[in-house]
Every structure is written in structure tokens, then in C-alpha cells.
C-alpha atoms as a PDB file:
ATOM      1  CA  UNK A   1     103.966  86.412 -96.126  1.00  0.00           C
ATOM      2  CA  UNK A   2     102.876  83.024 -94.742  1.00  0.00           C
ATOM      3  CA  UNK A   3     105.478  81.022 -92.332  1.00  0.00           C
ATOM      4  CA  UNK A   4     105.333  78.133 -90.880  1.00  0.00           C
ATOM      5  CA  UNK A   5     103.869  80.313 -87.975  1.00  0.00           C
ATOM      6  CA  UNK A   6      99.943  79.514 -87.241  1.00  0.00           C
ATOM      7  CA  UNK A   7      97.337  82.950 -88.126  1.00  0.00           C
ATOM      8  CA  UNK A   8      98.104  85.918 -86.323  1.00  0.00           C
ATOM      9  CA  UNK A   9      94.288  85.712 -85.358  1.00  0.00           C
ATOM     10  CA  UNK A  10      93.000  84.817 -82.074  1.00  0.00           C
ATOM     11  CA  UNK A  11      91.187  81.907 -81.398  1.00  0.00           C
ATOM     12  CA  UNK A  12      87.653  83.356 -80.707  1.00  0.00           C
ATOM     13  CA  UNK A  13      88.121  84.915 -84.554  1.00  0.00           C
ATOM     14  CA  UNK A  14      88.893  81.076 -86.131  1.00  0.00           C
ATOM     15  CA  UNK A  15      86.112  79.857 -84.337  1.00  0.00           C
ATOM     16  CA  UNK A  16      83.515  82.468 -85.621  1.00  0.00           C
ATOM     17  CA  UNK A  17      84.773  82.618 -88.922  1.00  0.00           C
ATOM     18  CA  UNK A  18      84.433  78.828 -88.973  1.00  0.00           C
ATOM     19  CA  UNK A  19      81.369  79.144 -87.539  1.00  0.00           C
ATOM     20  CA  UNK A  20      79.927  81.288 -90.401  1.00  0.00           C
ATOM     21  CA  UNK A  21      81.435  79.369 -92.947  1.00  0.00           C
ATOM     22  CA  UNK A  22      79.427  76.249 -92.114  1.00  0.00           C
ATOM     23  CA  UNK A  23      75.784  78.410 -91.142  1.00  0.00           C
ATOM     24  CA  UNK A  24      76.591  79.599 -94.636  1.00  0.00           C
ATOM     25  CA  UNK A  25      77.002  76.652 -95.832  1.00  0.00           C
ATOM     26  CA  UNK A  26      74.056  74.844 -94.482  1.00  0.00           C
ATOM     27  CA  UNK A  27      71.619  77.626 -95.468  1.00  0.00           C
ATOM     28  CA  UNK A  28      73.181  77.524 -99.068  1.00  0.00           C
ATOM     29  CA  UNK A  29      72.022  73.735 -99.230  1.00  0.00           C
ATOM     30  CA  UNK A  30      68.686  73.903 -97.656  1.00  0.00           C
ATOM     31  CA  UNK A  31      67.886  76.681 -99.674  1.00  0.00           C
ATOM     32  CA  UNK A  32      68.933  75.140-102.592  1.00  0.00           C
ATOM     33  CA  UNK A  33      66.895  71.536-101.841  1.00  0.00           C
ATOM     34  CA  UNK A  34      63.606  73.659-100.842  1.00  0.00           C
ATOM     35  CA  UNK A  35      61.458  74.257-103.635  1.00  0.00           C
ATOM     36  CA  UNK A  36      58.937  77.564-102.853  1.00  0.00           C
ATOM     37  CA  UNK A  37      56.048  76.384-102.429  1.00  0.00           C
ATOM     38  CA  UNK A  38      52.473  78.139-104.112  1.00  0.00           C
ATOM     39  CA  UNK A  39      51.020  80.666-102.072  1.00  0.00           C
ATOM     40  CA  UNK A  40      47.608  79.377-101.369  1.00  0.00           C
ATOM     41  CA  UNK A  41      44.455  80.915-103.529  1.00  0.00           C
ATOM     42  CA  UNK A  42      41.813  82.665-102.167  1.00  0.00           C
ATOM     43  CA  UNK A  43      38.580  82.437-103.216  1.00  0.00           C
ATOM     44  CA  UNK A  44      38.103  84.997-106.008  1.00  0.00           C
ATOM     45  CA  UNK A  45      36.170  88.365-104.531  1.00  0.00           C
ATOM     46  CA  UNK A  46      32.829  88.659-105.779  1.00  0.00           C
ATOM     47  CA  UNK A  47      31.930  92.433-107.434  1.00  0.00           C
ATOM     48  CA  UNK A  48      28.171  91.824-108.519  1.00  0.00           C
ATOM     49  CA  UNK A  49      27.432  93.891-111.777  1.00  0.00           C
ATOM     50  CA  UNK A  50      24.609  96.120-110.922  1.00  0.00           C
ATOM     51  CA  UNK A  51      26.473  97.555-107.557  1.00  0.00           C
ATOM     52  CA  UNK A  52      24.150  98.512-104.558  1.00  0.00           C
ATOM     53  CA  UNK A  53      22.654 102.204-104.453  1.00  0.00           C
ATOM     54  CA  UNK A  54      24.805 104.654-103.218  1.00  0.00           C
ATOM     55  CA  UNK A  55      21.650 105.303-100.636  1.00  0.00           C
ATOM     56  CA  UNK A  56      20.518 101.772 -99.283  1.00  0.00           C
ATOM     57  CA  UNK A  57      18.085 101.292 -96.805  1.00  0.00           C
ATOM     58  CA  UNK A  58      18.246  97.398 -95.279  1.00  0.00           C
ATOM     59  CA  UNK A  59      15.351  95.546 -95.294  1.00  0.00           C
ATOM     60  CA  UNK A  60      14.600  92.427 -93.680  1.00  0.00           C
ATOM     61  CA  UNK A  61      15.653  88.678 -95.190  1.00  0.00           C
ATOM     62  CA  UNK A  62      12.878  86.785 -96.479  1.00  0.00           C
ATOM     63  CA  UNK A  63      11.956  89.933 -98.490  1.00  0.00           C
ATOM     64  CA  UNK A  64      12.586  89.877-101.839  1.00  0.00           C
ATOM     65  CA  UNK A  65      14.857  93.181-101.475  1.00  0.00           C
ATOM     66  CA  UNK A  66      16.170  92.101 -98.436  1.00  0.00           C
ATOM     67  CA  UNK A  67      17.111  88.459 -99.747  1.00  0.00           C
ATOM     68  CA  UNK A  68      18.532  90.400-103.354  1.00  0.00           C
ATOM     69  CA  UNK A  69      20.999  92.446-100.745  1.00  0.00           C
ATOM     70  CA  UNK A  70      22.073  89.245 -98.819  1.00  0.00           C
ATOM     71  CA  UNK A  71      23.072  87.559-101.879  1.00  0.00           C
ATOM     72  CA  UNK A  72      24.757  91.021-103.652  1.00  0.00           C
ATOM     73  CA  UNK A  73      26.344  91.274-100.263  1.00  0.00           C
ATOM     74  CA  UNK A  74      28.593  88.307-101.119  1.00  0.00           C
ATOM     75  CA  UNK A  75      32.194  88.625-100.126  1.00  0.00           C
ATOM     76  CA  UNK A  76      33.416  85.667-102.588  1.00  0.00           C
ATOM     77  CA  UNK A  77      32.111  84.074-106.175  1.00  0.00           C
ATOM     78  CA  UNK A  78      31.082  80.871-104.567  1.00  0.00           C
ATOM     79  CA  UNK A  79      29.391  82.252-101.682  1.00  0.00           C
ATOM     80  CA  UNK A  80      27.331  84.706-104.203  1.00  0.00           C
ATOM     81  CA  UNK A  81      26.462  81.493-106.360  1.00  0.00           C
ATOM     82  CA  UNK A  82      25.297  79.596-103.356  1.00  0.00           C
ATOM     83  CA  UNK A  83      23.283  82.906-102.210  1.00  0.00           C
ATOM     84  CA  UNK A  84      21.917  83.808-105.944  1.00  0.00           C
ATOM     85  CA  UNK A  85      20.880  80.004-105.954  1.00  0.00           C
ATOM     86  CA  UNK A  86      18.870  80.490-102.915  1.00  0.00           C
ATOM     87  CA  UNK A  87      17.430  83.735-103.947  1.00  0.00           C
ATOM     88  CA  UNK A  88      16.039  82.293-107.380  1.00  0.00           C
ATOM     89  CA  UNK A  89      14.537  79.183-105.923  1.00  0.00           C
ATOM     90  CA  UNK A  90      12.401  81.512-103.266  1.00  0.00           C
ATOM     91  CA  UNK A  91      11.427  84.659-105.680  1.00  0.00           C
ATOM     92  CA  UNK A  92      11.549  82.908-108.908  1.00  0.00           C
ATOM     93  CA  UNK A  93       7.388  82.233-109.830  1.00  0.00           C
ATOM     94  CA  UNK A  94       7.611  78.221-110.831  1.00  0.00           C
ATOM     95  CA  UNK A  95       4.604  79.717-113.554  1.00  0.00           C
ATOM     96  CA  UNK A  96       6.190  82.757-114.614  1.00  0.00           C
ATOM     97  CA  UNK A  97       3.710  85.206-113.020  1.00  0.00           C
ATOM     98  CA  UNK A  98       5.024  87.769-111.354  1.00  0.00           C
ATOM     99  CA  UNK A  99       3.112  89.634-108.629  1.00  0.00           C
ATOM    100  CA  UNK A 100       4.497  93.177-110.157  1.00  0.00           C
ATOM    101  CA  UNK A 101       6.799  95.069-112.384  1.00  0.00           C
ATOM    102  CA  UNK A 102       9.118  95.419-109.218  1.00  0.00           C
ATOM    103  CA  UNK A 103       9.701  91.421-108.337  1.00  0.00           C
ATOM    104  CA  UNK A 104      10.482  90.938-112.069  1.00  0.00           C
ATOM    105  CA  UNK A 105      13.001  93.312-112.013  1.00  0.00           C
ATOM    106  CA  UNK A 106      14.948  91.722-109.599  1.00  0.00           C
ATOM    107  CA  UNK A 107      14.176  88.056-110.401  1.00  0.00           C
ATOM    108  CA  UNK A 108      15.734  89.104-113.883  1.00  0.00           C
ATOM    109  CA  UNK A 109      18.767  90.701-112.229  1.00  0.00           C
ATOM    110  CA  UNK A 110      19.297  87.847-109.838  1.00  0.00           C
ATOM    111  CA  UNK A 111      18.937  85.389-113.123  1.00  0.00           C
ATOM    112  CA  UNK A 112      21.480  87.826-114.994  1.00  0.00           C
ATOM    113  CA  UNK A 113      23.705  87.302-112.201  1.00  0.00           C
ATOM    114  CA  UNK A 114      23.635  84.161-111.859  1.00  0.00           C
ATOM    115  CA  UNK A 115      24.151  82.896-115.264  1.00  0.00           C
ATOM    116  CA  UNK A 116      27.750  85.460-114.973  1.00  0.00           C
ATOM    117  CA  UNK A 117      29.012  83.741-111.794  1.00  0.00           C
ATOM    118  CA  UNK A 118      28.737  80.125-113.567  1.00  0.00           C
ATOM    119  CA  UNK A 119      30.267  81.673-116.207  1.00  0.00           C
ATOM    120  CA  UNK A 120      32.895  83.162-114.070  1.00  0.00           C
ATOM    121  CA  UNK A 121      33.514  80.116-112.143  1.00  0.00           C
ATOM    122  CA  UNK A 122      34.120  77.779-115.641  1.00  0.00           C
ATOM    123  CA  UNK A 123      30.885  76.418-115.032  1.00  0.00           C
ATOM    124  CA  UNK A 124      29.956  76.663-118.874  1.00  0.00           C
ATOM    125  CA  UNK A 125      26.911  73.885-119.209  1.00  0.00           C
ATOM    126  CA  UNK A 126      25.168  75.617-116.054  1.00  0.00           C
ATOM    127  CA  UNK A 127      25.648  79.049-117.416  1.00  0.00           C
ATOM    128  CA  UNK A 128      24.621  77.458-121.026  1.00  0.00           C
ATOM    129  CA  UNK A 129      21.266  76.101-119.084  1.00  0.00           C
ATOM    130  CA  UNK A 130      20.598  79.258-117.702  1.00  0.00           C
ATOM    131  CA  UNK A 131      20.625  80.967-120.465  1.00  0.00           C
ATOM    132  CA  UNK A 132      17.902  78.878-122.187  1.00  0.00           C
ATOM    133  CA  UNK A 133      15.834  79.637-119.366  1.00  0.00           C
ATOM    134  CA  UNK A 134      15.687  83.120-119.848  1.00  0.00           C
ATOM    135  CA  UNK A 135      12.576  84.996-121.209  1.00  0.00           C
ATOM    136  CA  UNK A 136      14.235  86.606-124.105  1.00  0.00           C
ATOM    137  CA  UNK A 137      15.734  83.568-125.204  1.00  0.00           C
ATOM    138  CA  UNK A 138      12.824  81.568-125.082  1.00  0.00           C
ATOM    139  CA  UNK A 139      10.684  84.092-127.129  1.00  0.00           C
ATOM    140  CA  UNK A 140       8.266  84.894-124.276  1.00  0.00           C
END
């Protein structure tokens, strides 16, 4: 029954109640004028398609295996664009002759690859133009 009488609680109580009441209160606003905020994006992870041999052995940059690995060794899409790039402008023959069955192979592959990462990264024209480069499609 209330009186006229002040709380039967102690003054320590009154001042943490009152105390939590306006903490409450101020976390209920902020939270309510902060807006989350995206979570950054990280750079899409890069899976090439033909995956490395279970058995590798590692052979030396400025090969042509060697430079293949580096650039299937990729940890994200635009770093394996930039290294696929590189790897076609080396081992790529500017007059189509390859010195064996072996560099083709992997010329190809790299090409292959390529074309799929500007495809992957929305980069449509520059996937388009690499496809028109390719042997099949050319009729050669």
C-alpha cells in the first residue's frame, strides 16, 4: 500500500536502479540511431579448374611449369588474373609455334583459365576477346 512514506528501499538501491534505467536508456537510443554497417568483402578465393597433382614436384619460376604453378598457386581471383596475364605474355608463341606437345598443353590451360577468371570477375568483353583468340574458335 503506498503512503505518503518515501520507498522502503535504501538509497544505494534508488541510485542503481536509476542508474540502470538511464544506461538502458542510452544504449536503447544509440542502438536504435546506428545503422550496421556492411561487413567488408574479401576478395573472392581463387579455385583454378584443373587442380594441381596430388604429387607435385616444384620447379623453378621462369619455367614454363614453374611459372603455370605460381599463377595456379593464386590465393584470390584478381591475383590469379594478374598471374595468368603474366604467364600468357611469357609462354604464349606471338606466331603460334609451339616448341612441343607439352608447352601447348599448358599455354591452352593457362588461356582456358584465363578467359574463366574474366568471366568470373564480370569482365565479359575481355573474356569475349579471349575467346576469339582461341585455336578452336578461329578454325586453326
Amino acid at each position: 500500500m503506498r503512503s505518503g512514506t518515501p520507498s522502503s528501499r535504501s538509497l544505494p538501491d534508488r541510485v542503481v536502479t536509476a542508474l540502470a534505467v538511464v544506461t538502458l536508456a542510452a544504449l536503447g537510443s544509440a542502438a536504435l540511431g546506428c545503422r550496421a554497417q556492411p561487413a567488408p568483402e574479401r576478395p573472392a578465393a581463387y579455385r583454378p579448374f584443373y587442380p594441381a597433382p596430388a604429387a607435385t614436384t616444384t620447379d623453378a619460376r621462369g619455367t614454363l611449369k614453374g611459372d603455370y604453378d605460381w599463377a595456379r598457386s593464386s590465393t584470390t581471383r584478381d591475383e590469379a588474373l594478374t598471374r595468368w596475364r603474366a604467364f600468357l605474355q611469357k609462354h604464349l608463341p606471338p606466331n603460334g609455334e609451339y616448341e612441343d606437345g607439352f608447352q601447348r598443353n599448358y599455354v591452352r590451360a593457362a588461356q582456358y583459365e584465363l578467359m574463366r577468371l574474366e568471366y568470373l570477375l564480370g569482365h565479359d568483353k575481355e573474356g569475349d576477346a579471349l575467346l576469339q583468340q582461341l585455336e578452336d574458335v578461329r578454325g586453326q
